[in-house]
PDB file of N, CA and C in Angstrom:
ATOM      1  N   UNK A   1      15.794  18.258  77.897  1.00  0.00           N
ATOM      2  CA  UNK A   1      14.353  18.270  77.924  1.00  0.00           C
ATOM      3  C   UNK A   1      13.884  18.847  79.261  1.00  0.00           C
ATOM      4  N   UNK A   2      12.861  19.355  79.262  1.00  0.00           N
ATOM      5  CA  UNK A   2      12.188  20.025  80.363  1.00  0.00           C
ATOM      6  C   UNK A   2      10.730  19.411  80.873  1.00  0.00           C
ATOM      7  N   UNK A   3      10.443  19.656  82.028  1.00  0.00           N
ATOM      8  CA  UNK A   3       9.293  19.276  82.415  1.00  0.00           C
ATOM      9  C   UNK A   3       8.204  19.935  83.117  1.00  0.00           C
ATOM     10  N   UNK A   4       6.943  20.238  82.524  1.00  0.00           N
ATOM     11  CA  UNK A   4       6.576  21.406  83.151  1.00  0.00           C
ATOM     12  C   UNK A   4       5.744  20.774  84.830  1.00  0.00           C
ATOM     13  N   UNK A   5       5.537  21.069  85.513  1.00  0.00           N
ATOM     14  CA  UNK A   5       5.057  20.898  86.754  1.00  0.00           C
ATOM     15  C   UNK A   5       4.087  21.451  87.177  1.00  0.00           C
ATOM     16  N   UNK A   6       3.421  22.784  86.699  1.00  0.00           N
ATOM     17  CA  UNK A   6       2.429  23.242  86.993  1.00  0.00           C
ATOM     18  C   UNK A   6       3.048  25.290  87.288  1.00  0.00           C
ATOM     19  N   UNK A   7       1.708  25.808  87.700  1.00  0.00           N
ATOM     20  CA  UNK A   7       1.959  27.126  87.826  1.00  0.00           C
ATOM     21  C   UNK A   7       2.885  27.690  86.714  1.00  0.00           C
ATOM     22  N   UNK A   8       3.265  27.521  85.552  1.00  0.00           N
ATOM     23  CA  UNK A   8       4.189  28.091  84.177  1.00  0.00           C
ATOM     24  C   UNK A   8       5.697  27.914  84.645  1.00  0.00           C
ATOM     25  N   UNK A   9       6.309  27.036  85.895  1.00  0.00           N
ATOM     26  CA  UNK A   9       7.448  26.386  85.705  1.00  0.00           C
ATOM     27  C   UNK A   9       7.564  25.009  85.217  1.00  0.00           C
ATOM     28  N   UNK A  10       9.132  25.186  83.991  1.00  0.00           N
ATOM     29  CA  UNK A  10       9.295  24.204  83.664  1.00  0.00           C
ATOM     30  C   UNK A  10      10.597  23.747  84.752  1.00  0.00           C
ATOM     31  N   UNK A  11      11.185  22.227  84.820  1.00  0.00           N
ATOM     32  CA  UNK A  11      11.978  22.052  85.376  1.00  0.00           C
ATOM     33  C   UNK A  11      13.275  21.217  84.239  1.00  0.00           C
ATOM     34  N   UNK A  12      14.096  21.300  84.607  1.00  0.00           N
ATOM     35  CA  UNK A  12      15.136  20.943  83.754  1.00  0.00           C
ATOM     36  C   UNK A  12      15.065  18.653  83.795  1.00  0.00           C
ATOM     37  N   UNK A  13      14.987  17.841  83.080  1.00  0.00           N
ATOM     38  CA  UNK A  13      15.050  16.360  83.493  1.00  0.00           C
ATOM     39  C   UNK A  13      15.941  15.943  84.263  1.00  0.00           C
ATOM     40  N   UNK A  14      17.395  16.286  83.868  1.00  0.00           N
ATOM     41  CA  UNK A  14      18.338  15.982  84.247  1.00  0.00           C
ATOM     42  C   UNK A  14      18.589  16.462  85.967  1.00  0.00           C
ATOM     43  N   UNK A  15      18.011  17.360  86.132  1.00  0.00           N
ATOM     44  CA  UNK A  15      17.771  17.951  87.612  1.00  0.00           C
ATOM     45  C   UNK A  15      16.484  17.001  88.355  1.00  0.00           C
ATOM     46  N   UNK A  16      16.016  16.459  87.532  1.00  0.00           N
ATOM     47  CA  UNK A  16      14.964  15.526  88.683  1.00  0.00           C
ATOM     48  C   UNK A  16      15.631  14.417  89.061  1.00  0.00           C
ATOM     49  N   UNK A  17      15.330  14.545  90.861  1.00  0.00           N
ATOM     50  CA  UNK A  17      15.564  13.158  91.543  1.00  0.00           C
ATOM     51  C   UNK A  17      14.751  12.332  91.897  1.00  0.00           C
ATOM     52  N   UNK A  18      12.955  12.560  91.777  1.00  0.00           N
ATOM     53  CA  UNK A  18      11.811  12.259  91.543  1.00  0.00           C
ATOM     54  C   UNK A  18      11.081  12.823  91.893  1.00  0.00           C
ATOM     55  N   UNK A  19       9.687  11.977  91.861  1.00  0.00           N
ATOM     56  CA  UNK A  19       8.042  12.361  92.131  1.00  0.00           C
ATOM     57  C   UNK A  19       7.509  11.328  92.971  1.00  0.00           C
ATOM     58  N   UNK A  20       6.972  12.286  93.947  1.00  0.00           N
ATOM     59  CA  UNK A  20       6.326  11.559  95.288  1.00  0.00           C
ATOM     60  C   UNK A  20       4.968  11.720  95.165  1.00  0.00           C
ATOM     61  N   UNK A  21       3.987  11.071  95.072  1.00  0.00           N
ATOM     62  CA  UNK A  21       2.770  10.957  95.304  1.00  0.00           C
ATOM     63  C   UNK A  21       1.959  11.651  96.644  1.00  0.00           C
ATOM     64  N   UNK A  22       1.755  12.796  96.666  1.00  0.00           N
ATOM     65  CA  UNK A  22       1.131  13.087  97.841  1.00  0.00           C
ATOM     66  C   UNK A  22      -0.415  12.825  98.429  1.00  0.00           C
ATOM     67  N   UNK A  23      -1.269  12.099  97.130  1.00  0.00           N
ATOM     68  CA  UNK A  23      -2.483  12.154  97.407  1.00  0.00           C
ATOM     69  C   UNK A  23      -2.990  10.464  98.165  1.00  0.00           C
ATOM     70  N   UNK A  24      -1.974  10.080  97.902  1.00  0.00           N
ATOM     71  CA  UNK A  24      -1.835   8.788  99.442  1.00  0.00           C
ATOM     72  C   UNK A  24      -2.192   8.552 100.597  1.00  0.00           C
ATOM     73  N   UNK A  25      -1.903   7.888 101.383  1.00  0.00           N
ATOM     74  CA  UNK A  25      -1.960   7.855 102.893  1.00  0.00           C
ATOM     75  C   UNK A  25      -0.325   8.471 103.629  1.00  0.00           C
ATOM     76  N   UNK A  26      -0.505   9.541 104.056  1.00  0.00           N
ATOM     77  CA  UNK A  26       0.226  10.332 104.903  1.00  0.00           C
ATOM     78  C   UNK A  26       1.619   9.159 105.175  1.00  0.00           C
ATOM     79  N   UNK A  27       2.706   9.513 104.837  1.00  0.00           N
ATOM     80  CA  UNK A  27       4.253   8.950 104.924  1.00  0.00           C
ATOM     81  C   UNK A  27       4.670   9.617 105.747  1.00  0.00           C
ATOM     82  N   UNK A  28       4.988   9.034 107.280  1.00  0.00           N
ATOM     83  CA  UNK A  28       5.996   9.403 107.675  1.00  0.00           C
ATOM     84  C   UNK A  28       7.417  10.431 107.660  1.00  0.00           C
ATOM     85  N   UNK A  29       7.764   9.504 106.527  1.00  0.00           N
ATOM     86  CA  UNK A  29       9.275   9.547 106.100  1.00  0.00           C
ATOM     87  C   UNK A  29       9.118  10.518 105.157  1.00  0.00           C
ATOM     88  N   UNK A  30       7.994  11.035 104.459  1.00  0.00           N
ATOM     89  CA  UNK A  30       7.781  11.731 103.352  1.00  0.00           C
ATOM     90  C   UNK A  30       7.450  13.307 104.022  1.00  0.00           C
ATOM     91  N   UNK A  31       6.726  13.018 104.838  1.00  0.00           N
ATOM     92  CA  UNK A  31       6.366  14.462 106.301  1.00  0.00           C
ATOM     93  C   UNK A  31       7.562  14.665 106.400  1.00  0.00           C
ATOM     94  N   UNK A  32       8.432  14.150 107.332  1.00  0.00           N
ATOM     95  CA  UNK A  32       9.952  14.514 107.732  1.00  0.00           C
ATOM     96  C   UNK A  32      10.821  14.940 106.720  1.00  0.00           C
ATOM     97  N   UNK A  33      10.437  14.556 105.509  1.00  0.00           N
ATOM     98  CA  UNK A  33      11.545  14.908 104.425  1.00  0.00           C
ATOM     99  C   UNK A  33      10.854  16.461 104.000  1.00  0.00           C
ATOM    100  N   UNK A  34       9.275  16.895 104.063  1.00  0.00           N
ATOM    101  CA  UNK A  34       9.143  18.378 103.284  1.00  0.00           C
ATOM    102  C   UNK A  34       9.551  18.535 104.479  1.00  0.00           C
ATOM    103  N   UNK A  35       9.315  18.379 105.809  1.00  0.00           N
ATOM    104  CA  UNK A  35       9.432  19.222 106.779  1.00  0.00           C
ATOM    105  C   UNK A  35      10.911  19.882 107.242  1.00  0.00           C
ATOM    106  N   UNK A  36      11.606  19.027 106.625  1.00  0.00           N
ATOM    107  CA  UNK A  36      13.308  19.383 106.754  1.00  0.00           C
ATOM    108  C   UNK A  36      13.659  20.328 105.327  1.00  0.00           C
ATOM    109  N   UNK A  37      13.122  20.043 104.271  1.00  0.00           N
ATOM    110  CA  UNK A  37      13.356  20.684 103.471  1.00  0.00           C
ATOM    111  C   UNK A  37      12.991  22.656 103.486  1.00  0.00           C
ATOM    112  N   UNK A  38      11.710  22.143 103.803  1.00  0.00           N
ATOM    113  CA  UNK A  38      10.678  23.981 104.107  1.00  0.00           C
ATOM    114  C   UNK A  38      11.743  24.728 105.177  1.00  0.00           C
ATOM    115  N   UNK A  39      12.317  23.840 106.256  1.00  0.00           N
ATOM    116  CA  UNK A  39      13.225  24.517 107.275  1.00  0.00           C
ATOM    117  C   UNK A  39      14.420  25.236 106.542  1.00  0.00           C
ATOM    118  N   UNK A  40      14.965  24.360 106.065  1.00  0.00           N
ATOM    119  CA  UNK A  40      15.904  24.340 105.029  1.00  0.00           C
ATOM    120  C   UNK A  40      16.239  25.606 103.627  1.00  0.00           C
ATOM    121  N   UNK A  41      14.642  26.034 103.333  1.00  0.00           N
ATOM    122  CA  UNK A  41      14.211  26.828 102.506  1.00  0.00           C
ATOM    123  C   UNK A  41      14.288  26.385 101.135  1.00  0.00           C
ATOM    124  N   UNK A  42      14.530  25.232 101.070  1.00  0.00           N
ATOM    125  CA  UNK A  42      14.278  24.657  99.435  1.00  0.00           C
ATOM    126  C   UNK A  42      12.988  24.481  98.904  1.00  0.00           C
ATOM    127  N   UNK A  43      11.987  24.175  99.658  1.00  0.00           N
ATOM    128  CA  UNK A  43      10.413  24.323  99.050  1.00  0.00           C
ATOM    129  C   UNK A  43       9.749  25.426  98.175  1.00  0.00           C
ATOM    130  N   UNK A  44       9.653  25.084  96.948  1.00  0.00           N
ATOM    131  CA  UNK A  44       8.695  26.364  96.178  1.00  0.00           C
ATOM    132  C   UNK A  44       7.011  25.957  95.867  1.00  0.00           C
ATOM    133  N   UNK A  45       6.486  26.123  96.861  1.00  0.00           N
ATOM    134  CA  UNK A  45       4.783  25.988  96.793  1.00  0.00           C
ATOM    135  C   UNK A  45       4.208  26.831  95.581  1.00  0.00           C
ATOM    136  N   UNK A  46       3.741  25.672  94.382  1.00  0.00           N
ATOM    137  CA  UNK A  46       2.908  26.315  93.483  1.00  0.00           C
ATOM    138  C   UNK A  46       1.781  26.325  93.417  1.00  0.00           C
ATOM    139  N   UNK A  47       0.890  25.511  94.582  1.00  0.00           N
ATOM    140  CA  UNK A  47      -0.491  25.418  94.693  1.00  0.00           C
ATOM    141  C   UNK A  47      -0.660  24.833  96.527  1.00  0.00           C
ATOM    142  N   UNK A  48      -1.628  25.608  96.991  1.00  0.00           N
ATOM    143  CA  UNK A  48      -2.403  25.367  98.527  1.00  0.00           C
ATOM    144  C   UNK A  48      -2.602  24.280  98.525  1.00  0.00           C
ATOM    145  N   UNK A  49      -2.653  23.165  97.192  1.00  0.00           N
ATOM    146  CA  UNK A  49      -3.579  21.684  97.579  1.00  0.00           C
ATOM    147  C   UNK A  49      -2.669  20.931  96.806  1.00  0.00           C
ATOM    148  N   UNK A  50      -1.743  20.594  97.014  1.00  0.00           N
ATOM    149  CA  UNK A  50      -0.231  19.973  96.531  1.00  0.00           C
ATOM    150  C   UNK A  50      -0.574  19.011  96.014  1.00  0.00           C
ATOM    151  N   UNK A  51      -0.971  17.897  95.220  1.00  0.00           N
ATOM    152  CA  UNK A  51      -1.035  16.663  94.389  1.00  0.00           C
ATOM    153  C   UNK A  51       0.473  15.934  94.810  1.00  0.00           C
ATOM    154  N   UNK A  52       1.140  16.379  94.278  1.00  0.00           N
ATOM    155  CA  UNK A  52       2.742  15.392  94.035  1.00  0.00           C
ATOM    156  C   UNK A  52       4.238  16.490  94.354  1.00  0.00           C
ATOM    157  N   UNK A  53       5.133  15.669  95.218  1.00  0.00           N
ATOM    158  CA  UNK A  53       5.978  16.290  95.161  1.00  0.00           C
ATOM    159  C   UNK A  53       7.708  16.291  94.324  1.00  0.00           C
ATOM    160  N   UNK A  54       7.660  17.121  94.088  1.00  0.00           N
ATOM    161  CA  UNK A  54       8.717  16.769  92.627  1.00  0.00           C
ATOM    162  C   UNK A  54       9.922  17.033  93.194  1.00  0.00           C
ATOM    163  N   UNK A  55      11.289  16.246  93.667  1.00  0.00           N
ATOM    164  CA  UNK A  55      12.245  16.355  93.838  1.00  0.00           C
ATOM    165  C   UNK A  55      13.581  16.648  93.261  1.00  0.00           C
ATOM    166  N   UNK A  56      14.005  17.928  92.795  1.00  0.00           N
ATOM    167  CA  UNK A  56      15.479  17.936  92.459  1.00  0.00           C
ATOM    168  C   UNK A  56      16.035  18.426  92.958  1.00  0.00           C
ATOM    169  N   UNK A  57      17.680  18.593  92.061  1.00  0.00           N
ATOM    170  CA  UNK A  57      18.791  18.715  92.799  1.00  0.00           C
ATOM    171  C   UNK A  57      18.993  20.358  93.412  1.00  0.00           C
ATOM    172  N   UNK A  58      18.063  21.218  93.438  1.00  0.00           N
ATOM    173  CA  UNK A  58      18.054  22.356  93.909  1.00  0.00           C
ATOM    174  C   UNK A  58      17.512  22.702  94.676  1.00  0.00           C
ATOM    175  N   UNK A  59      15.948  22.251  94.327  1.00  0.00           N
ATOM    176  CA  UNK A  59      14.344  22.644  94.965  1.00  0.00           C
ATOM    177  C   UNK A  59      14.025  21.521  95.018  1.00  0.00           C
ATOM    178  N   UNK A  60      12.600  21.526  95.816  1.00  0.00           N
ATOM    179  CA  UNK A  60      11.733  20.846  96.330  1.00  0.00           C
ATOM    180  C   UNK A  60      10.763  21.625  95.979  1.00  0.00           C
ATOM    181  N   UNK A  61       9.637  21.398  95.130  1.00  0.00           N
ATOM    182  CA  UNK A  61       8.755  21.594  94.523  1.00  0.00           C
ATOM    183  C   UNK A  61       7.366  20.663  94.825  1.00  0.00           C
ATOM    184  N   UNK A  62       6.185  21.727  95.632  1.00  0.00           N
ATOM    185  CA  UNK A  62       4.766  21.200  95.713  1.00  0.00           C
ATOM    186  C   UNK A  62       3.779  21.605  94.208  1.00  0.00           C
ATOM    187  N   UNK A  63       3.884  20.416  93.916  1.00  0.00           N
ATOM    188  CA  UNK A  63       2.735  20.764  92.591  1.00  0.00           C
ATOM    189  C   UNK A  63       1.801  20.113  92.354  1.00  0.00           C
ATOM    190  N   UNK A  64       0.708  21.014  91.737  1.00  0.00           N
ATOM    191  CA  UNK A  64      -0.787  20.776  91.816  1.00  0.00           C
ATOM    192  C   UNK A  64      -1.032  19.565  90.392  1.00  0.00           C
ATOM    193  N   UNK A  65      -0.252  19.170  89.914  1.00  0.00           N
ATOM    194  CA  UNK A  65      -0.111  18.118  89.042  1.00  0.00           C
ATOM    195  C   UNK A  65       0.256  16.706  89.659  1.00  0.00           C
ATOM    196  N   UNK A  66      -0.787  15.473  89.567  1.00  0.00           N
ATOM    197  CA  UNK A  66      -0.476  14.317  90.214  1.00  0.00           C
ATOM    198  C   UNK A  66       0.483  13.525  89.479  1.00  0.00           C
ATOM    199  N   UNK A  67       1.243  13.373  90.393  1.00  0.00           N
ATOM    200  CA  UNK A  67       2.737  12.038  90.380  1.00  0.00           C
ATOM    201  C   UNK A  67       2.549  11.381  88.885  1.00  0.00           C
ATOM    202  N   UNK A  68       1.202  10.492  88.823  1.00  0.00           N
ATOM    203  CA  UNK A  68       0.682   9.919  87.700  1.00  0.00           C
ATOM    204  C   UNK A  68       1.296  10.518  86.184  1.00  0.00           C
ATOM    205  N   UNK A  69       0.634  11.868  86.286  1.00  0.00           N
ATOM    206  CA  UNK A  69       0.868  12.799  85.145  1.00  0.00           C
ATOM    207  C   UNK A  69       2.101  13.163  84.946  1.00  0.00           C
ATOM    208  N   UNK A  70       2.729  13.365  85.861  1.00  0.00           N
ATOM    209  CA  UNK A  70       4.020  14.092  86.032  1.00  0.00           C
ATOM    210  C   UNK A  70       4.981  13.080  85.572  1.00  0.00           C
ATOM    211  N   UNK A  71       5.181  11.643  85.579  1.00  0.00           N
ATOM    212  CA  UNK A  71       5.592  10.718  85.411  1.00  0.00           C
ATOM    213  C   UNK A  71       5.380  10.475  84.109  1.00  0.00           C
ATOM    214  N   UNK A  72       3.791  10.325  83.604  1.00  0.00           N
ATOM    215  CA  UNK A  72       3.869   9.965  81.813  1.00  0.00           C
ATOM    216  C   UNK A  72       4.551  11.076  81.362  1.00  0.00           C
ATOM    217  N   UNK A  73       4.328  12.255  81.956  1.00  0.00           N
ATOM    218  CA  UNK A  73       5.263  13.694  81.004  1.00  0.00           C
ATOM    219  C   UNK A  73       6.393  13.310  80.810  1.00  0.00           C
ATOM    220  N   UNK A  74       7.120  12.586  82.029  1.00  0.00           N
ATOM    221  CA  UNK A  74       8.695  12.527  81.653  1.00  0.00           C
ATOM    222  C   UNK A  74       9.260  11.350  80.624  1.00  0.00           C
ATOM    223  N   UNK A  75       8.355  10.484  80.928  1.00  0.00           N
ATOM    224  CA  UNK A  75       8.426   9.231  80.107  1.00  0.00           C
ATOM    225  C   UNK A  75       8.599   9.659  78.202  1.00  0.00           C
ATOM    226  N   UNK A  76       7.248  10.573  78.157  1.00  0.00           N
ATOM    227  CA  UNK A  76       7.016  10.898  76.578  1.00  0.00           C
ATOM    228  C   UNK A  76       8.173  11.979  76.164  1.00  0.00           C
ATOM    229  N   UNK A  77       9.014  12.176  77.418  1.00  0.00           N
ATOM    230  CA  UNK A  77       9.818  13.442  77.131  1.00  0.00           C
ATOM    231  C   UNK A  77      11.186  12.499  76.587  1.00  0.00           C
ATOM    232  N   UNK A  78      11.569  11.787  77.432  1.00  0.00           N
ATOM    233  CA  UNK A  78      12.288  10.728  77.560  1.00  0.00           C
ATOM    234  C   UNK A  78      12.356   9.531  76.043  1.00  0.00           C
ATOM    235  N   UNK A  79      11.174   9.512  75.690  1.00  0.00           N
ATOM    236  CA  UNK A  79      11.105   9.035  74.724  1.00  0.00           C
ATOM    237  C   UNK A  79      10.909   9.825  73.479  1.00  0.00           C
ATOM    238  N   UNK A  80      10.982  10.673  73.323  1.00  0.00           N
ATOM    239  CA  UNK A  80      11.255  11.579  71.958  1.00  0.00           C
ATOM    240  C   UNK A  80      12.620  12.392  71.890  1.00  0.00           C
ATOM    241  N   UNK A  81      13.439  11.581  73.031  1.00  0.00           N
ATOM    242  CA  UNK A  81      15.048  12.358  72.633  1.00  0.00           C
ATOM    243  C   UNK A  81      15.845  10.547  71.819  1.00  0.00           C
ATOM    244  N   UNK A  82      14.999   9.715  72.232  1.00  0.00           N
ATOM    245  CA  UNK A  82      15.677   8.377  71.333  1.00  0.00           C
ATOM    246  C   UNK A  82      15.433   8.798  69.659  1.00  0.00           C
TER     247      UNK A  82
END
């Protein structure tokens, strides 16, 4: 199953390690983690005003789709392979 994220990429399920909420109060630990990643060159920015950040085993993905959403997607995805 796949999951789409925004901008016309889908991402594979099995490749997600999660979804971070970016529209929060500023994390620390969450700063240090894009900020090592972007160094790194794993970040693919699909929107200037990032909502949620979607973690897998390849990329690091900013998408304009909130955590919220991104989460029931996987759930209903998740639940139509039972």
């Amino acid at each position: 199953m796949f999951l789409h994220i925004g901008d016309d990429i889908m991402v594979p399920l099995r490749e997600m390690i999660g979804i971070i909420d970016l529209t929060d109060s500023a994390s620390p630990v969450n700063a240090e983690f894009l900020k090592t990643a972007e160094e790194e060159g794993f970040v693919v920015q699909l929107t200037e005003k990032p909502a949620s950040l979607v973690v897998c085993t390849k990329q690091v993905y900013l998408s304009p789709i909130s955590a919220q959403t991104l989460q029931k997607r996987a759930r209903r995805s998740f639940a139509e392979t039972d």
